[in-house]
Protein backbone atom coordinates (compact mmCIF):
# COMPACT_ATOMS: atom_id res chain seq x y z
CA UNK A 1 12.89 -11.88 -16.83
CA UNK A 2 12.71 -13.13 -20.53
CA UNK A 3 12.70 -10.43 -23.42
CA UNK A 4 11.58 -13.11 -25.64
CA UNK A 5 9.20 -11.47 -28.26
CA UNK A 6 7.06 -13.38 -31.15
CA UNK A 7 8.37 -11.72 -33.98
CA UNK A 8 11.93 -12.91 -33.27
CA UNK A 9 13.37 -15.35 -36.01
CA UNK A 10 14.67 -18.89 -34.64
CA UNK A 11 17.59 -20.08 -36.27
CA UNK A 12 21.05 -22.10 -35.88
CA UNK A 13 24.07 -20.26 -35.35
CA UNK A 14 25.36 -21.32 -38.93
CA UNK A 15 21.55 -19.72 -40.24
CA UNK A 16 21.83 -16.89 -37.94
CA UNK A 17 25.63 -15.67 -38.29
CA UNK A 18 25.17 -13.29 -41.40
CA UNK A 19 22.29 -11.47 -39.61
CA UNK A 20 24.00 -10.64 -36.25
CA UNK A 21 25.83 -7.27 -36.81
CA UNK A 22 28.03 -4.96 -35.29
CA UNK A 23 26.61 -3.81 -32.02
CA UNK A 24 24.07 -6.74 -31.56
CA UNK A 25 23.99 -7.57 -27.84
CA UNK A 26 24.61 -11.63 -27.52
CA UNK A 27 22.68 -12.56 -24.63
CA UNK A 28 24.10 -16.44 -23.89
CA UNK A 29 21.13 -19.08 -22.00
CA UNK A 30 23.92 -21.63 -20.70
CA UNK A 31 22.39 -24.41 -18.94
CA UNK A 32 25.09 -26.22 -18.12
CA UNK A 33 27.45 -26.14 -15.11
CA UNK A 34 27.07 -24.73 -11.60
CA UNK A 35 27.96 -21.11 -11.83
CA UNK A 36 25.35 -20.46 -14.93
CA UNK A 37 22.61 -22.56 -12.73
CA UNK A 38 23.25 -19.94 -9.96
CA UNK A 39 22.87 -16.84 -12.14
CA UNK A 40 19.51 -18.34 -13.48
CA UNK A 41 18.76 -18.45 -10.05
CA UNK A 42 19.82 -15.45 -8.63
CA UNK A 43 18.55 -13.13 -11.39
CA UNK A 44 15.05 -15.41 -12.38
CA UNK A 45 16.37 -15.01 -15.96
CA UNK A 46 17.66 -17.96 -18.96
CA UNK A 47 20.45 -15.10 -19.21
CA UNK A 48 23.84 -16.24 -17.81
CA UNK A 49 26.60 -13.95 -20.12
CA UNK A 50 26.16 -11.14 -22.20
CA UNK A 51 28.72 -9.73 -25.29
CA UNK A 52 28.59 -7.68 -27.93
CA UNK A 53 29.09 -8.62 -31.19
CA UNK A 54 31.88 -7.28 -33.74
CA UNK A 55 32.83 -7.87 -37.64
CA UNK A 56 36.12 -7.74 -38.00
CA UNK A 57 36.75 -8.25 -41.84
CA UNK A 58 34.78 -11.47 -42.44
CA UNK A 59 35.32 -12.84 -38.64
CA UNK A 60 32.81 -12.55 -36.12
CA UNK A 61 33.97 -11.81 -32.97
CA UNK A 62 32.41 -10.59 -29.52
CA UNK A 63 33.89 -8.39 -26.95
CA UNK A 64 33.03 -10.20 -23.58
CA UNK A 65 34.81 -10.94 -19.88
CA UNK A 66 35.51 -14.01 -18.41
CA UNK A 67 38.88 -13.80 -16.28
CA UNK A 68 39.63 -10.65 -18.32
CA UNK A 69 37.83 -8.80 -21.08
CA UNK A 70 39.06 -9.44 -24.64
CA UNK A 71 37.69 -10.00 -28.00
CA UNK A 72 36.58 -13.58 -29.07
CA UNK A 73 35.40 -15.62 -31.71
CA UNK A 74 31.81 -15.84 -31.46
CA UNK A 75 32.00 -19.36 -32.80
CA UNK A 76 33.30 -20.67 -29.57
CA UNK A 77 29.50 -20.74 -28.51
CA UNK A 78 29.60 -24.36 -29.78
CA UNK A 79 26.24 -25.27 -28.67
CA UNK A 80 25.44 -23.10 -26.59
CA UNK A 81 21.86 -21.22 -27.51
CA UNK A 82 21.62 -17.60 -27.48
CA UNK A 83 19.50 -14.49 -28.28
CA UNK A 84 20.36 -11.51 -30.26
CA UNK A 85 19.47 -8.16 -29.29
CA UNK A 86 19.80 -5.11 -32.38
CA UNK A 87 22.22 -2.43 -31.11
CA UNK A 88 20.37 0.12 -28.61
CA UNK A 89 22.82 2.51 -30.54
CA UNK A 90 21.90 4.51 -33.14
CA UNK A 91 25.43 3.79 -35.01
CA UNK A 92 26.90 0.72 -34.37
CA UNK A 93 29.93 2.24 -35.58
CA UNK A 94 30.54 4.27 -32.66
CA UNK A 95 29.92 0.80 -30.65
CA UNK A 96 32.79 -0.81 -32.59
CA UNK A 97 35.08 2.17 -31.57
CA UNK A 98 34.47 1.99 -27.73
CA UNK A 99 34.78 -1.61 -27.61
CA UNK A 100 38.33 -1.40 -28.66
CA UNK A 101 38.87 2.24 -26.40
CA UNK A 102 37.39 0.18 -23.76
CA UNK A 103 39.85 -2.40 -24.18
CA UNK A 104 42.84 -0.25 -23.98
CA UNK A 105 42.60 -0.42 -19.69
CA UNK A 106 43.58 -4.21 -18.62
CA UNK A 107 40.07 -5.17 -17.56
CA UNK A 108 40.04 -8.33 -14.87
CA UNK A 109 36.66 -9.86 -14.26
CA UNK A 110 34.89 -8.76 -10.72
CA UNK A 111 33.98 -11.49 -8.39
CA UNK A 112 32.74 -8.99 -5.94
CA UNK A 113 30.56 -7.47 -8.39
CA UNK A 114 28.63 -10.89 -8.52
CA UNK A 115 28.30 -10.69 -5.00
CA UNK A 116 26.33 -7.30 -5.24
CA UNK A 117 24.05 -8.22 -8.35
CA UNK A 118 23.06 -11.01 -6.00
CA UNK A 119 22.92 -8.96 -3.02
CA UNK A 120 20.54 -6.22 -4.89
CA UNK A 121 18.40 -9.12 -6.50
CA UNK A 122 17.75 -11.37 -3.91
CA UNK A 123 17.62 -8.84 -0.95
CA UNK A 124 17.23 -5.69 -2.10
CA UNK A 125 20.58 -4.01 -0.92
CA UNK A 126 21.49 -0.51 -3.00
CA UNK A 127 24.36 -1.10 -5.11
CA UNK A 128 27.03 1.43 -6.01
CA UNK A 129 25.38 3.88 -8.96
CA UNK A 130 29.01 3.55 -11.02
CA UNK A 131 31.42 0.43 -11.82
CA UNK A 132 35.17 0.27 -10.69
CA UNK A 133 37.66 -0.73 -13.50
CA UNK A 134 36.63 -4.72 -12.77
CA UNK A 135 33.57 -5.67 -14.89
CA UNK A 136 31.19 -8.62 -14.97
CA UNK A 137 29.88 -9.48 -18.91
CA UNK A 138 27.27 -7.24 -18.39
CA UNK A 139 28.84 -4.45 -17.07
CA UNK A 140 31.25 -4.48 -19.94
CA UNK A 141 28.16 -4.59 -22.40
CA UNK A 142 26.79 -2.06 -20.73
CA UNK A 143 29.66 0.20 -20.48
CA UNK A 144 30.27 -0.40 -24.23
CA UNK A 145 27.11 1.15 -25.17
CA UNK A 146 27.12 3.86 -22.65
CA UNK A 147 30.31 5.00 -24.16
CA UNK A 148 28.79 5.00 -27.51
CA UNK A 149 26.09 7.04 -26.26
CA UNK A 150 23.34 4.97 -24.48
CA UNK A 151 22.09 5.89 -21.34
CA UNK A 152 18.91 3.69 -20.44
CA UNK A 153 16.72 4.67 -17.89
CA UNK A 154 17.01 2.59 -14.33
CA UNK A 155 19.75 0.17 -15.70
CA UNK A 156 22.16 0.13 -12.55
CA UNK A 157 25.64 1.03 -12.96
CA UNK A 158 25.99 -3.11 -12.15
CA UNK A 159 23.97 -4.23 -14.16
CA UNK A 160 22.69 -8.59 -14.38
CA UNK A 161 23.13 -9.93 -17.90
CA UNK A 162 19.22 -10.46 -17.98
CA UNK A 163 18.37 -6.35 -17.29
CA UNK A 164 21.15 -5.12 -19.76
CA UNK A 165 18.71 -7.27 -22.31
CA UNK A 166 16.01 -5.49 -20.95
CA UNK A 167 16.96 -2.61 -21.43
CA UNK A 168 18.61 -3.02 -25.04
CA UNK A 169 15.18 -4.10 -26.56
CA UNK A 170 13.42 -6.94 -27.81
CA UNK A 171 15.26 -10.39 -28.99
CA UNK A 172 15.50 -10.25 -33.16
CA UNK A 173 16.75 -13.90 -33.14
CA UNK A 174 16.58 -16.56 -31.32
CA UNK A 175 19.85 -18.93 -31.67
CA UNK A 176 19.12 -22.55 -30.64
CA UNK A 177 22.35 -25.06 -31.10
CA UNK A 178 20.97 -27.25 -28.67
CA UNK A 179 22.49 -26.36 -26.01
């Protein structure tokens, strides 16, 4: 499931840094290592992490979850390519806000939550329609945006990094760092 569209720009993440924006949806295409090879495979999608983005004076960061949810600097990427979604919400401000009410719960990343994206993928089993206090990437994108007012039709309440870029809109940039 690519959102790939024709008008998006292709640039380096040193080109591309002063046109990502607050609320932008980072949606990572890691090819490297096992557990990003088995989300390409489970999900049929280059997507293998989502964040969201966030100026913070002159840094950018991203709000994302790994072993816990926190805010980063989005240079970490290194060389690792990524696409960049425009904010599904109307103020971006409002995006910045949740992110940090968001973080105010201790937020460990869910394992079992992995389990059930793959379950619902690959064979079809219903997944629970609302997310415990544990989130995956995506979930935490998701629920970012939801609290700032977003409420996409058909995105489950567990949502795979690939269908939260679905359902944010087309890719604006394309980041390639040759990764």
């Amino acid at each position: 499931m690519s959102n790939a569209t024709s008008g998006a720009q292709r640039m380096n993440y040193v080109e591309a840094r002063s046109h990502i924006k607050t609320g932008d949806l980072i949606a990572l295409r890691t090819t490297h290592g096992g557990f990003p090879a088995l989300v390409r495979w489970f999900t049929k999608s280059p997507y293998t992490h989502t964040a969201v983005a966030l100026w913070m004076c002159d840094r950018l960061m991203m709000i994302e979850t790994r072993i816990v949810a926190g805010i980063v600097p989005m240079s970490q990427l290194g060389d690792t390519d990524f696409d960049v979604i425009r904010c599904p919400v109307a103020d971006p401000e409002y995006v910045f806000i949740e992110a940090f009410n968001i973080l105010g719960t201790p937020i460990n990343y869910d394992f079992i939550d992995l389990l059930r994206i793959a379950a619902r993928l690959k064979l079809g089993w219903k997944a629970p329609d609302a997310d415990d206090g544990r989130k995956v990437c995506s979930a935490l994108s998701a629920a970012v945006y939801r609290l700032a007012g977003w409420n996409p039709a058909g995105l489950p309440g567990i949502p795979a990094p690939c269908e939260v870029v679905a359902a944010a809109g087309p890719v604006a940039i394309e980041v390639r760092n040759g990764g």
